[in-house]
PDB file of N, CA and C in Angstrom:
ATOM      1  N   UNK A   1     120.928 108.531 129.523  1.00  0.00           N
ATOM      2  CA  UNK A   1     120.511 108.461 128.132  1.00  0.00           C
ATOM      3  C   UNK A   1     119.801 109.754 127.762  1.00  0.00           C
ATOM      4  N   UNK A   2     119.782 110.095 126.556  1.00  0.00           N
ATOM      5  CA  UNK A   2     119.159 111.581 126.067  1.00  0.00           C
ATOM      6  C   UNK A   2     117.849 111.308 125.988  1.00  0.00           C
ATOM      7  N   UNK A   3     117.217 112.359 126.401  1.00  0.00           N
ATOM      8  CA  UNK A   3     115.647 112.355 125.803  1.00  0.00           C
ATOM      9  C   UNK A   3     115.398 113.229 124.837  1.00  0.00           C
ATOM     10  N   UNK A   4     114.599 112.404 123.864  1.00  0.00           N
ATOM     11  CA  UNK A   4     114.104 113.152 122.584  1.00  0.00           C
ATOM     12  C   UNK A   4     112.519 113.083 122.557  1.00  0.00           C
ATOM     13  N   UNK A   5     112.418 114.424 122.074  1.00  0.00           N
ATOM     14  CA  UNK A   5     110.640 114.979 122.336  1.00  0.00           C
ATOM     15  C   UNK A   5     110.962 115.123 120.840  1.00  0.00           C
ATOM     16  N   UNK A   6     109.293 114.242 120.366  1.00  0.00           N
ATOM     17  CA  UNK A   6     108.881 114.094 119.127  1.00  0.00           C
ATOM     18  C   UNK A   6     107.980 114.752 118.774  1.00  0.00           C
ATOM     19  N   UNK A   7     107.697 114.881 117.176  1.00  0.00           N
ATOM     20  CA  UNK A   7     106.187 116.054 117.095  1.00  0.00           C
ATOM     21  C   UNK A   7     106.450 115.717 115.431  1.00  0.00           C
ATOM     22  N   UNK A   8     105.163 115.688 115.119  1.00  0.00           N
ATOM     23  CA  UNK A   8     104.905 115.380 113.452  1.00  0.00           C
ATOM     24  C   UNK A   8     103.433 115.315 113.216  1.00  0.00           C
ATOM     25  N   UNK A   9     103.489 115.902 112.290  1.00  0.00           N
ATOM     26  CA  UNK A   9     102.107 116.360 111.306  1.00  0.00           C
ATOM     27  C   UNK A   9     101.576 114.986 110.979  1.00  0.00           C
ATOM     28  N   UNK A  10     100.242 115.919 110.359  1.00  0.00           N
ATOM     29  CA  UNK A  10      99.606 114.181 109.500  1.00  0.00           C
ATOM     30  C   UNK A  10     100.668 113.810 108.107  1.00  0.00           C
ATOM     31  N   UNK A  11     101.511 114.400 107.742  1.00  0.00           N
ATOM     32  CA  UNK A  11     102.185 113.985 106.945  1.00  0.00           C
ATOM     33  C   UNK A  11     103.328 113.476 107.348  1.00  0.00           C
ATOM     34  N   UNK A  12     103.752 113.429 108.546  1.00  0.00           N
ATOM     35  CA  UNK A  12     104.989 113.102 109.326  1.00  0.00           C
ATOM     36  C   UNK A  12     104.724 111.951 110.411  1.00  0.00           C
ATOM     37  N   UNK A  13     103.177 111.532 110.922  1.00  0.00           N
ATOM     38  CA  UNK A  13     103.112 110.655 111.572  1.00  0.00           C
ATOM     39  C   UNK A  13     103.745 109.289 111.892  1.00  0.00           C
ATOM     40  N   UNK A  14     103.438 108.764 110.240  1.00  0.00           N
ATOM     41  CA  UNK A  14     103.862 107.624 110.341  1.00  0.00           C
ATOM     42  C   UNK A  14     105.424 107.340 110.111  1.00  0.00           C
ATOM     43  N   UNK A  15     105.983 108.134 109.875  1.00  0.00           N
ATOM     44  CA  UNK A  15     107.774 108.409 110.194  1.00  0.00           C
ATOM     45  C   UNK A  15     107.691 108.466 111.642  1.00  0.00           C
ATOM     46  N   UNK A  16     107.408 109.353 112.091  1.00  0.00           N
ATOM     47  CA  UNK A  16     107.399 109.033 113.415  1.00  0.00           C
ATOM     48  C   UNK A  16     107.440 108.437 114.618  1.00  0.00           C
ATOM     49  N   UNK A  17     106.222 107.589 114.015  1.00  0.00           N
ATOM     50  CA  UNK A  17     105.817 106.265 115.087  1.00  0.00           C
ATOM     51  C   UNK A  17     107.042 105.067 114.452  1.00  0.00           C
ATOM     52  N   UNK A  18     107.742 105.417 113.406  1.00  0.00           N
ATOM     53  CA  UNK A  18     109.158 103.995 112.825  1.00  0.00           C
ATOM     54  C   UNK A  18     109.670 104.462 113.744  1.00  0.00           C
ATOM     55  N   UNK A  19     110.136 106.181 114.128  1.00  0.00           N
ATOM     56  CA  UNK A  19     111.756 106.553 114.666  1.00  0.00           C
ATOM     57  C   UNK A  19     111.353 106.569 116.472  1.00  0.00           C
ATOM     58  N   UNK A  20     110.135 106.606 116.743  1.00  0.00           N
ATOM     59  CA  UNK A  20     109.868 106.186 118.191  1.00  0.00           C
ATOM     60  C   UNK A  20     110.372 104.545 118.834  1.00  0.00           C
ATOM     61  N   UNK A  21     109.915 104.052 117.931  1.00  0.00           N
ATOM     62  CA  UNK A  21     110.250 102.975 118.079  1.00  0.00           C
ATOM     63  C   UNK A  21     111.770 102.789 117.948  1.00  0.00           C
ATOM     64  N   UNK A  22     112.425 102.847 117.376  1.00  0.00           N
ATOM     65  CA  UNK A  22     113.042 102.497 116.672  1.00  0.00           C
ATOM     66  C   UNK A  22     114.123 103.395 118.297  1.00  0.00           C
ATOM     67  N   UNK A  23     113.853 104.738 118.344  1.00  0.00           N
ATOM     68  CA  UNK A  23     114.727 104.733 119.811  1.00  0.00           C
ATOM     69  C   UNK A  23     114.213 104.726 120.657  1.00  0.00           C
ATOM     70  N   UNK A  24     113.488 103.878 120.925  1.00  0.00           N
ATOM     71  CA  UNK A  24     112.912 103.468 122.427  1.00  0.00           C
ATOM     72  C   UNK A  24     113.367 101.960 122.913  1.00  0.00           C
ATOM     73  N   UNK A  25     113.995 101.150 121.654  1.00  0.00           N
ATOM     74  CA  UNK A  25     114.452 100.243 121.438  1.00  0.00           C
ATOM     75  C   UNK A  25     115.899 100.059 121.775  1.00  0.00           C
ATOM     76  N   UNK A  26     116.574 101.461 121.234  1.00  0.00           N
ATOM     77  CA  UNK A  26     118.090 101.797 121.778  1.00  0.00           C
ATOM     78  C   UNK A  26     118.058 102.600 123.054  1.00  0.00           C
ATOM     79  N   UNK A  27     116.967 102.291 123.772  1.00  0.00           N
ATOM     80  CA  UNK A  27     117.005 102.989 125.247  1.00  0.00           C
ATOM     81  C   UNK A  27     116.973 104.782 125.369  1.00  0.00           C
ATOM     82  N   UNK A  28     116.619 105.152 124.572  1.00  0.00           N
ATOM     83  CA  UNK A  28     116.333 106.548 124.331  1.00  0.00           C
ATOM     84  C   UNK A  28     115.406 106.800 125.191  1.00  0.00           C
ATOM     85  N   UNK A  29     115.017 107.773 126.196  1.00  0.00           N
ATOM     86  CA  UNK A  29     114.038 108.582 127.061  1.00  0.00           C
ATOM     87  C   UNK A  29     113.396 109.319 125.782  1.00  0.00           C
ATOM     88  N   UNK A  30     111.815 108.867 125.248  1.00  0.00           N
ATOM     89  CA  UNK A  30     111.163 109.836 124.463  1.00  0.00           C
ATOM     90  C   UNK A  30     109.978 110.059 124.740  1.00  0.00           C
ATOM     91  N   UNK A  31     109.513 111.261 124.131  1.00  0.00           N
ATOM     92  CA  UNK A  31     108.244 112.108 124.896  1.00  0.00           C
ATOM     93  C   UNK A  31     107.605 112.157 123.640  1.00  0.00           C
ATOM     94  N   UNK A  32     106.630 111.926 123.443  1.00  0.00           N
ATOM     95  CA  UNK A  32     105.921 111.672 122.072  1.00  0.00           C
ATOM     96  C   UNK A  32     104.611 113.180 122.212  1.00  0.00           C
ATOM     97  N   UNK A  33     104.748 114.217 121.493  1.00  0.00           N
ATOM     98  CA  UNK A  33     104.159 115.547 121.141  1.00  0.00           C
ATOM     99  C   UNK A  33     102.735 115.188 120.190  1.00  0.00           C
ATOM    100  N   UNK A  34     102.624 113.886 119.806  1.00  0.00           N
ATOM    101  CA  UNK A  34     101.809 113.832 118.614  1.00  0.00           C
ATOM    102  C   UNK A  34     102.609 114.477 117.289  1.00  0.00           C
ATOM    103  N   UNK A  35     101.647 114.388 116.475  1.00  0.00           N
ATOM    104  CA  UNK A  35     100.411 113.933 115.976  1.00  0.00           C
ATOM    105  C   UNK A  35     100.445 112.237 116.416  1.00  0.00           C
ATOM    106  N   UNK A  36      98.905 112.062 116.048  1.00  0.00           N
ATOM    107  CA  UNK A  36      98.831 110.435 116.293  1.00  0.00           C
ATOM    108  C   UNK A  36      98.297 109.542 115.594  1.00  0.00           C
ATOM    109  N   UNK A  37      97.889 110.129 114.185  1.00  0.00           N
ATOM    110  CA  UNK A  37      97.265 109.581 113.262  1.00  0.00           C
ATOM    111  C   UNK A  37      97.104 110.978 112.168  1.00  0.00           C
ATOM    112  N   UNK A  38      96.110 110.095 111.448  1.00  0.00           N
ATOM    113  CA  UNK A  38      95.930 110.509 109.909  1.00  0.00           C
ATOM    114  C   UNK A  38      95.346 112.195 109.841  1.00  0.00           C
ATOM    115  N   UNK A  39      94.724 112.273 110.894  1.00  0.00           N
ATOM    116  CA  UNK A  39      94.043 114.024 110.974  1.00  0.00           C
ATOM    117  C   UNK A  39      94.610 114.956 110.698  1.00  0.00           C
ATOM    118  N   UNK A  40      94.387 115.520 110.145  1.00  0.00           N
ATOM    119  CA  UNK A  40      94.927 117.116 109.229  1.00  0.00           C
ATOM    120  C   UNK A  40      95.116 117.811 110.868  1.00  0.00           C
ATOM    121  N   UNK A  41      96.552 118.595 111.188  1.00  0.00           N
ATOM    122  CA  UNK A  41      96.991 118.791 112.489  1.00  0.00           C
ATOM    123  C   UNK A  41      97.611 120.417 111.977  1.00  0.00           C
ATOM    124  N   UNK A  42      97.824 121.470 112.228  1.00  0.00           N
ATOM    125  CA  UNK A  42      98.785 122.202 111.774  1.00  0.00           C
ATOM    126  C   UNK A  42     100.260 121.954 112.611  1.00  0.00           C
ATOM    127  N   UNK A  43     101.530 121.777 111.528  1.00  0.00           N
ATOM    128  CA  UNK A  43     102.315 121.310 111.853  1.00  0.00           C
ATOM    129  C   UNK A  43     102.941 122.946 112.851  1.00  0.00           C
ATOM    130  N   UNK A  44     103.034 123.915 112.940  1.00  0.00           N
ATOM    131  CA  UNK A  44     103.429 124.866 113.884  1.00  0.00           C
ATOM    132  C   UNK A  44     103.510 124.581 115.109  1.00  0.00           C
ATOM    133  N   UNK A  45     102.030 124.383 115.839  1.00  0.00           N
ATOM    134  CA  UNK A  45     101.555 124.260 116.942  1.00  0.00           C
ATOM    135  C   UNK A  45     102.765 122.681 117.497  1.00  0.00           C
ATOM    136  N   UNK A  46     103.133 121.724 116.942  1.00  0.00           N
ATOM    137  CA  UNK A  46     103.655 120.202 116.895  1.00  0.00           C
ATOM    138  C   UNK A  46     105.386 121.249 116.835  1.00  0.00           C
ATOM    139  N   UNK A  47     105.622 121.934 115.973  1.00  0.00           N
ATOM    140  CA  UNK A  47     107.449 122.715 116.035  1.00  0.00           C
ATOM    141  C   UNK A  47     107.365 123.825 117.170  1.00  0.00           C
ATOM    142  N   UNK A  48     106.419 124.180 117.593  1.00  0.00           N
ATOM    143  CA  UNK A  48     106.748 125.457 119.200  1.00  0.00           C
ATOM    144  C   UNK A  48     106.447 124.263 119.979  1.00  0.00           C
ATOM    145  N   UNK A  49     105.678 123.277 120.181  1.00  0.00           N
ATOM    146  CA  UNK A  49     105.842 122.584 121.159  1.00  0.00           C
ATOM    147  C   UNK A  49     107.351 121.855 121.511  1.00  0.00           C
ATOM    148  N   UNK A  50     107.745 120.952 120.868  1.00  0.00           N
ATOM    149  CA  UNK A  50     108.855 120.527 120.562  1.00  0.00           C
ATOM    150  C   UNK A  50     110.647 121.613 120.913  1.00  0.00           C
ATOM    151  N   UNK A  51     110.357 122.859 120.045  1.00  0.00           N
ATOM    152  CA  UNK A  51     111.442 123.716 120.487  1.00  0.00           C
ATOM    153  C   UNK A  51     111.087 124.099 121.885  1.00  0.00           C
ATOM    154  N   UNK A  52     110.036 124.416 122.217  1.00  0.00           N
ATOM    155  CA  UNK A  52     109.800 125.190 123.713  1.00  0.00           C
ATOM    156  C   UNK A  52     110.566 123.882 124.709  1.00  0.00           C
ATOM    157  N   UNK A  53     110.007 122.531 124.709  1.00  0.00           N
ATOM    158  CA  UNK A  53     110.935 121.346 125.420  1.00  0.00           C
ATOM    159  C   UNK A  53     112.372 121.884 125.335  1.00  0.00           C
ATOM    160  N   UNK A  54     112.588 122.017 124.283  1.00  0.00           N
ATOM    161  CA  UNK A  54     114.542 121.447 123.756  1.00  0.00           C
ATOM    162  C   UNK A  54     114.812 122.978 124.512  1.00  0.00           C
ATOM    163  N   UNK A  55     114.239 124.052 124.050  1.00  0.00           N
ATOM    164  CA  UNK A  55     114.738 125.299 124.460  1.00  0.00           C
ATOM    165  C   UNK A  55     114.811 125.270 125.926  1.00  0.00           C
ATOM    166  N   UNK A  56     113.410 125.126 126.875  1.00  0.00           N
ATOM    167  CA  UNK A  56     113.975 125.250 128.034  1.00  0.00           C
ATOM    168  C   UNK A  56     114.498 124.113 129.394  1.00  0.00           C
ATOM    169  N   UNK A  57     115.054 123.465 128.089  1.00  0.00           N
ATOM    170  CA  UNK A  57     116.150 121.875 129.211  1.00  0.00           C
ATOM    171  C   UNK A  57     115.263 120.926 129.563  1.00  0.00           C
ATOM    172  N   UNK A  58     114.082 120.704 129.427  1.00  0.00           N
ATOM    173  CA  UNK A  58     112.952 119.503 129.142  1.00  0.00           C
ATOM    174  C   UNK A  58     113.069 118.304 129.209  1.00  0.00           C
ATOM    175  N   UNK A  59     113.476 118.460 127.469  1.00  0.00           N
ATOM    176  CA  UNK A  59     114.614 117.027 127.070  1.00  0.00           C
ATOM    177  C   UNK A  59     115.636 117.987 126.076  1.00  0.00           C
ATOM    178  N   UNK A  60     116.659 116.782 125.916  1.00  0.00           N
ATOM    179  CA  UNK A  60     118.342 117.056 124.991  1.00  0.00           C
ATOM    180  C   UNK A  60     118.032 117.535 123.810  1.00  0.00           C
ATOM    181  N   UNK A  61     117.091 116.845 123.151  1.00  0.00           N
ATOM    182  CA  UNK A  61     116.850 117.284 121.376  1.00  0.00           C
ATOM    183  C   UNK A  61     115.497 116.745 121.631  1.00  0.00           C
ATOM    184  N   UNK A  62     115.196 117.592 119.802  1.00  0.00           N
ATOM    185  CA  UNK A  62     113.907 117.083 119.215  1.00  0.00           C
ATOM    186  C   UNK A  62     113.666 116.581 118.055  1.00  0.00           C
ATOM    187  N   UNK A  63     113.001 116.429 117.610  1.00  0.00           N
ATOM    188  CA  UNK A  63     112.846 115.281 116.180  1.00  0.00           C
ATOM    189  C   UNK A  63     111.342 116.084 116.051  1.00  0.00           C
ATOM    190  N   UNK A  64     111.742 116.611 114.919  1.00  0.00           N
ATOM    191  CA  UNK A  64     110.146 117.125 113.837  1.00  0.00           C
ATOM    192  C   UNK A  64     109.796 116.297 112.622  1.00  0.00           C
ATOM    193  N   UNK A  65     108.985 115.955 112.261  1.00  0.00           N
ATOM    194  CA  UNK A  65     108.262 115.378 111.205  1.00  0.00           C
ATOM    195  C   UNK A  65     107.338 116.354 110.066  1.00  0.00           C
ATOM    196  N   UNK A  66     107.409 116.547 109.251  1.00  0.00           N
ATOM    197  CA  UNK A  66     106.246 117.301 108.570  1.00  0.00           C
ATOM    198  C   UNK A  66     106.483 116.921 107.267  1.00  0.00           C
ATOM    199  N   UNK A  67     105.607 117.210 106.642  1.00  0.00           N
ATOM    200  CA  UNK A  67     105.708 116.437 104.482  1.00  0.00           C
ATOM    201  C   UNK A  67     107.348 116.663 103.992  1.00  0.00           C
ATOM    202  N   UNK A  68     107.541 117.688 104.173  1.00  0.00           N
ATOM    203  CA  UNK A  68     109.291 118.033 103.462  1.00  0.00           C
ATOM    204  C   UNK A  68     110.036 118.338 104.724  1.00  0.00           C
ATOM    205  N   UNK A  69     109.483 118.627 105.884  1.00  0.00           N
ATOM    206  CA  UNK A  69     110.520 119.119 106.553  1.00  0.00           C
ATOM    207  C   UNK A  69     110.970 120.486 107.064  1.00  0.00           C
ATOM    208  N   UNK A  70     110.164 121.544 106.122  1.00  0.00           N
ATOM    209  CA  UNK A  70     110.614 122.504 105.614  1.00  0.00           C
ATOM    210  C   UNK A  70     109.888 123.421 106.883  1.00  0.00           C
ATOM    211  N   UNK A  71     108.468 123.285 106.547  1.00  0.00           N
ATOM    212  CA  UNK A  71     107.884 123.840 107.740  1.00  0.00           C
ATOM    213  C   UNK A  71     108.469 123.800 109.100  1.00  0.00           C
ATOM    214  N   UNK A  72     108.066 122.774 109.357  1.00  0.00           N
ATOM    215  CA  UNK A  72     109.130 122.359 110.963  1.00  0.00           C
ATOM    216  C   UNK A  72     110.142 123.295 111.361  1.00  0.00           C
ATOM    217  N   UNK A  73     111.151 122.427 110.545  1.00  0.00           N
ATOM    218  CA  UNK A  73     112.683 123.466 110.681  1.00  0.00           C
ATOM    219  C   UNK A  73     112.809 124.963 110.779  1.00  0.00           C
ATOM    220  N   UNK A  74     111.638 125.727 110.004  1.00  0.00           N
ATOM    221  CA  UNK A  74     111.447 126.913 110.074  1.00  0.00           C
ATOM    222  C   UNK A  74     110.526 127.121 111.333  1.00  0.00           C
ATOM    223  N   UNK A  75     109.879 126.886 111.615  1.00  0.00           N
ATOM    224  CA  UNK A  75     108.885 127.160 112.676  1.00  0.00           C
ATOM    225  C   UNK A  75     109.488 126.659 114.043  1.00  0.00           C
ATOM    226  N   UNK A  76     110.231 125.831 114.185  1.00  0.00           N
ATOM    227  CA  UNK A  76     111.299 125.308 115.241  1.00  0.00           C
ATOM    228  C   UNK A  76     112.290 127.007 115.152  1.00  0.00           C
ATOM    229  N   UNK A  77     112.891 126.966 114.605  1.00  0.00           N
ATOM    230  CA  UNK A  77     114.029 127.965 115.057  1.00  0.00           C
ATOM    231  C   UNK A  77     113.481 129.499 114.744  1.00  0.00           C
ATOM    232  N   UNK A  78     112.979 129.597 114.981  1.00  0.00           N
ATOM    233  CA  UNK A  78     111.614 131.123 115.875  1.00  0.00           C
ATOM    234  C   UNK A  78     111.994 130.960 117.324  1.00  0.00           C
ATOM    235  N   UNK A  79     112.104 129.967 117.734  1.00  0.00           N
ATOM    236  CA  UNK A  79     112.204 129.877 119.523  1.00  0.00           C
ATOM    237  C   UNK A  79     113.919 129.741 119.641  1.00  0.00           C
ATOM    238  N   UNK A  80     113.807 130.874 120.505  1.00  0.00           N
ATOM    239  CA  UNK A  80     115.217 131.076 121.322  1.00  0.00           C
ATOM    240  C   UNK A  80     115.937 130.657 121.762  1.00  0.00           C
ATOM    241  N   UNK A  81     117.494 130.297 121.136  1.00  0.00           N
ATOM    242  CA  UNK A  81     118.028 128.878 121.513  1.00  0.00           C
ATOM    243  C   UNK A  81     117.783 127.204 120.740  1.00  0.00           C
ATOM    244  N   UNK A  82     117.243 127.733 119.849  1.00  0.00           N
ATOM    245  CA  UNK A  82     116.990 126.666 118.928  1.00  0.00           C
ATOM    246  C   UNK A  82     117.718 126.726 117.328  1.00  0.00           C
ATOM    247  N   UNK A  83     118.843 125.479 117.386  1.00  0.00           N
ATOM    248  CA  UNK A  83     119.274 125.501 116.108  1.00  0.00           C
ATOM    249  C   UNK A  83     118.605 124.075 115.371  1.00  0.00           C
ATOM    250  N   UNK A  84     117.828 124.379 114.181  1.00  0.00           N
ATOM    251  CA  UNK A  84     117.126 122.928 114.134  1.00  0.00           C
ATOM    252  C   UNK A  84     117.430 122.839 112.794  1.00  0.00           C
ATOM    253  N   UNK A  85     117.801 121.380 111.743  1.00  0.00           N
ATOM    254  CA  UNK A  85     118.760 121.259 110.721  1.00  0.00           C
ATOM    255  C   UNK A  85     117.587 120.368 110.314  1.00  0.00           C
ATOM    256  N   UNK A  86     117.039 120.732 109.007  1.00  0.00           N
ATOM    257  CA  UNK A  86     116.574 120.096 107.895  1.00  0.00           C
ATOM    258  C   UNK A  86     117.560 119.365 107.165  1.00  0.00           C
ATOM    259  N   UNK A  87     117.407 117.949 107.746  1.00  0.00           N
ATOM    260  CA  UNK A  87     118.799 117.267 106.551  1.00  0.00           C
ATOM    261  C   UNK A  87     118.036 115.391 105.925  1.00  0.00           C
ATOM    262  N   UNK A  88     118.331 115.428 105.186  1.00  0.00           N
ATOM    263  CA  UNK A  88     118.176 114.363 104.145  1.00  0.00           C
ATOM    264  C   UNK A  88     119.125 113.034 103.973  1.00  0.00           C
ATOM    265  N   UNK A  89     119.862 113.042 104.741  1.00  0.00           N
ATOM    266  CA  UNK A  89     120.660 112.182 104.784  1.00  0.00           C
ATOM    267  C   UNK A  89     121.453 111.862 106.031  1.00  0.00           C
ATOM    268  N   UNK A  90     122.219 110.848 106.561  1.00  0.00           N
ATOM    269  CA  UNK A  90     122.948 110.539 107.707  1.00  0.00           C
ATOM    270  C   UNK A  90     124.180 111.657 108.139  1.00  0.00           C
ATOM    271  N   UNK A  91     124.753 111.727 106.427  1.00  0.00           N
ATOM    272  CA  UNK A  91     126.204 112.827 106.742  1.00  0.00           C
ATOM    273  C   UNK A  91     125.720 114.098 107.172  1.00  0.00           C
ATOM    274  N   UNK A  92     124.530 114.616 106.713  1.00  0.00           N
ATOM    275  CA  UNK A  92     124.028 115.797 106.805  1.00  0.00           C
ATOM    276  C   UNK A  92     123.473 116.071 108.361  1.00  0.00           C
ATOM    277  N   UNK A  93     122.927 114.989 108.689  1.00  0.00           N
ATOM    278  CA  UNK A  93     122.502 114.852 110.207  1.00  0.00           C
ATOM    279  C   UNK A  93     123.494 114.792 110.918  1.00  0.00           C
ATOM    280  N   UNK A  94     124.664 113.980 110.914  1.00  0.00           N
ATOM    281  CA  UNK A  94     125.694 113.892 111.954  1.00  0.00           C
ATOM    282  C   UNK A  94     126.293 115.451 111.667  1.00  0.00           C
ATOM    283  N   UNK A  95     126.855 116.311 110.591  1.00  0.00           N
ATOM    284  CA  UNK A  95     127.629 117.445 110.333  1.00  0.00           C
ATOM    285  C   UNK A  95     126.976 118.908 111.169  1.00  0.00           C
ATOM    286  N   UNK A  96     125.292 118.552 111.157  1.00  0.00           N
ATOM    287  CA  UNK A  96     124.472 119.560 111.771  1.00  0.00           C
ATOM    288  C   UNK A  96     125.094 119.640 113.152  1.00  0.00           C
ATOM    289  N   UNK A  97     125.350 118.184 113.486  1.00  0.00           N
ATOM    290  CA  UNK A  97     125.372 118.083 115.142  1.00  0.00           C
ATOM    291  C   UNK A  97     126.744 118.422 115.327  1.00  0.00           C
ATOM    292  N   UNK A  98     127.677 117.817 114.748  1.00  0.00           N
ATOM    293  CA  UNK A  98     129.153 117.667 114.694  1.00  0.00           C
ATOM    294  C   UNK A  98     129.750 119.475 114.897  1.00  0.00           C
ATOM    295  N   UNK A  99     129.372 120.257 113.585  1.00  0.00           N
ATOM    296  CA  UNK A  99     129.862 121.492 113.331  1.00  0.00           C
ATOM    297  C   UNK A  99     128.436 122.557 113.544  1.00  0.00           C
ATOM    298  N   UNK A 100     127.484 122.432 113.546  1.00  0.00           N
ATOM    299  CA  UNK A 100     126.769 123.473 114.129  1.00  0.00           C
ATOM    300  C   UNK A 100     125.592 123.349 115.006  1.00  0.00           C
ATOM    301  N   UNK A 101     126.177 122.200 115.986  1.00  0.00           N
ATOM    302  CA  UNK A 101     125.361 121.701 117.771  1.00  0.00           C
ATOM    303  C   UNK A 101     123.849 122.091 117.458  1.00  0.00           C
ATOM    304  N   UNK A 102     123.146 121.599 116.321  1.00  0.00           N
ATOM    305  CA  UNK A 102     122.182 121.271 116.255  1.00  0.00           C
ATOM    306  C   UNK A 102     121.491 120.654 117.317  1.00  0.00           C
ATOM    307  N   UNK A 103     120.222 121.293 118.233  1.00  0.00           N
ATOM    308  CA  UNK A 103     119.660 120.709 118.984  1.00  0.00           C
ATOM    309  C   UNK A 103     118.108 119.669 118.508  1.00  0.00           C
ATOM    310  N   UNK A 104     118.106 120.257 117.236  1.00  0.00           N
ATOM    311  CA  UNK A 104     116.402 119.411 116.523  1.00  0.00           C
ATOM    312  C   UNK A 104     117.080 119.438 115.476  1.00  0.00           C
ATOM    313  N   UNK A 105     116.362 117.999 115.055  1.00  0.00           N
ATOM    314  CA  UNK A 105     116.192 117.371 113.406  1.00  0.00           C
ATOM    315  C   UNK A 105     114.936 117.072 113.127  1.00  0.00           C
ATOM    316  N   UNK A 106     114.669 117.848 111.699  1.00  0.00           N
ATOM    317  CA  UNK A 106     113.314 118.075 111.174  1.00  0.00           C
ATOM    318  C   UNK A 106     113.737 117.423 109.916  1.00  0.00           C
ATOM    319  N   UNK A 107     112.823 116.689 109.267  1.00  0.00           N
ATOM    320  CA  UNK A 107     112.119 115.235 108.172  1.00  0.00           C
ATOM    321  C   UNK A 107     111.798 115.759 107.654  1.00  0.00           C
ATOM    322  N   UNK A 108     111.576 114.974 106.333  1.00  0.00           N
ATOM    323  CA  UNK A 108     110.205 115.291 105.516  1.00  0.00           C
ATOM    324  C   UNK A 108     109.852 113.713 105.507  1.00  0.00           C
ATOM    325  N   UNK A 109     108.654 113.823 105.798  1.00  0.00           N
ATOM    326  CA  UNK A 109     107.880 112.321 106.296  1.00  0.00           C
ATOM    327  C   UNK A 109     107.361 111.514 104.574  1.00  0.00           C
ATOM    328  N   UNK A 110     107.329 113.012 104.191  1.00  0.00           N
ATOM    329  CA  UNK A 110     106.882 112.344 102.399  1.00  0.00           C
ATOM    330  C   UNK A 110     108.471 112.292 101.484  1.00  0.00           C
ATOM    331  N   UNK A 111     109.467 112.440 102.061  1.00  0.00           N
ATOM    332  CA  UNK A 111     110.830 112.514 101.181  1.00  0.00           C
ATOM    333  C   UNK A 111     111.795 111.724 102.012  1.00  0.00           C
ATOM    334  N   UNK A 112     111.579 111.111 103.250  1.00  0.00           N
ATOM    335  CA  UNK A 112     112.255 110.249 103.793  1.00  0.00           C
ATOM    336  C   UNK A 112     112.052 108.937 104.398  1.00  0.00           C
ATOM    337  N   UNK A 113     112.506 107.688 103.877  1.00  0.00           N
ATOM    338  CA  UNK A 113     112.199 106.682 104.115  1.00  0.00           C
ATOM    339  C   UNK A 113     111.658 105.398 103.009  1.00  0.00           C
TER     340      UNK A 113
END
């Protein structure tokens, strides 16, 4: 089974703790990065943690959380070997993976769900 290393801001938390669950339930291996609550976190420090995993064979993928998303995704693909897809929808998530082997998917914790 794949392991997915998680990481989300105080604006991405509580998305988070749904999609932990939610594959830990479908037998997913996951590594939970924080955040862990409501505390103002800078979301950077939560996207180099996360890419540094995925980048050097850790775990399979990662899952970012932050208010739009936007941060994350950008601050994720700074690290080498990291293609990480800001997407909003299911088609957009499967097409990242499908046609450009997206290794991280980055949220927006305030625009999704």
């Amino acid at each position: 089974m794949l392991a997915v290393a998680l990481g989300a801001d105080h604006a991405g938390w509580e998305l988070k703790e749904a999609l932990k669950a939610w594959l830990m339930d479908a037998g997913y291996q996951v590594l939970d990065f924080g955040a862990h609550g409501p505390d103002s976190v800078d979301y950077p420090d939560y996207a180099a943690q996360i890419a540094e995993a995925v980048s050097v064979g850790k775990v399979d993928r990662g899952l970012l959380v932050c208010g739009t998303g936007i941060g994350m995704s950008i601050a994720a693909n700074k690290v080498p070997g990291i293609r990480a897809a800001l997407c909003g929808d299911v088609f957009t998530a499967r097409m990242s993976r499908e046609h450009n082997d997206a290794n991280v998917l980055a949220l927006g914790g305030r625009l999704t769900g």
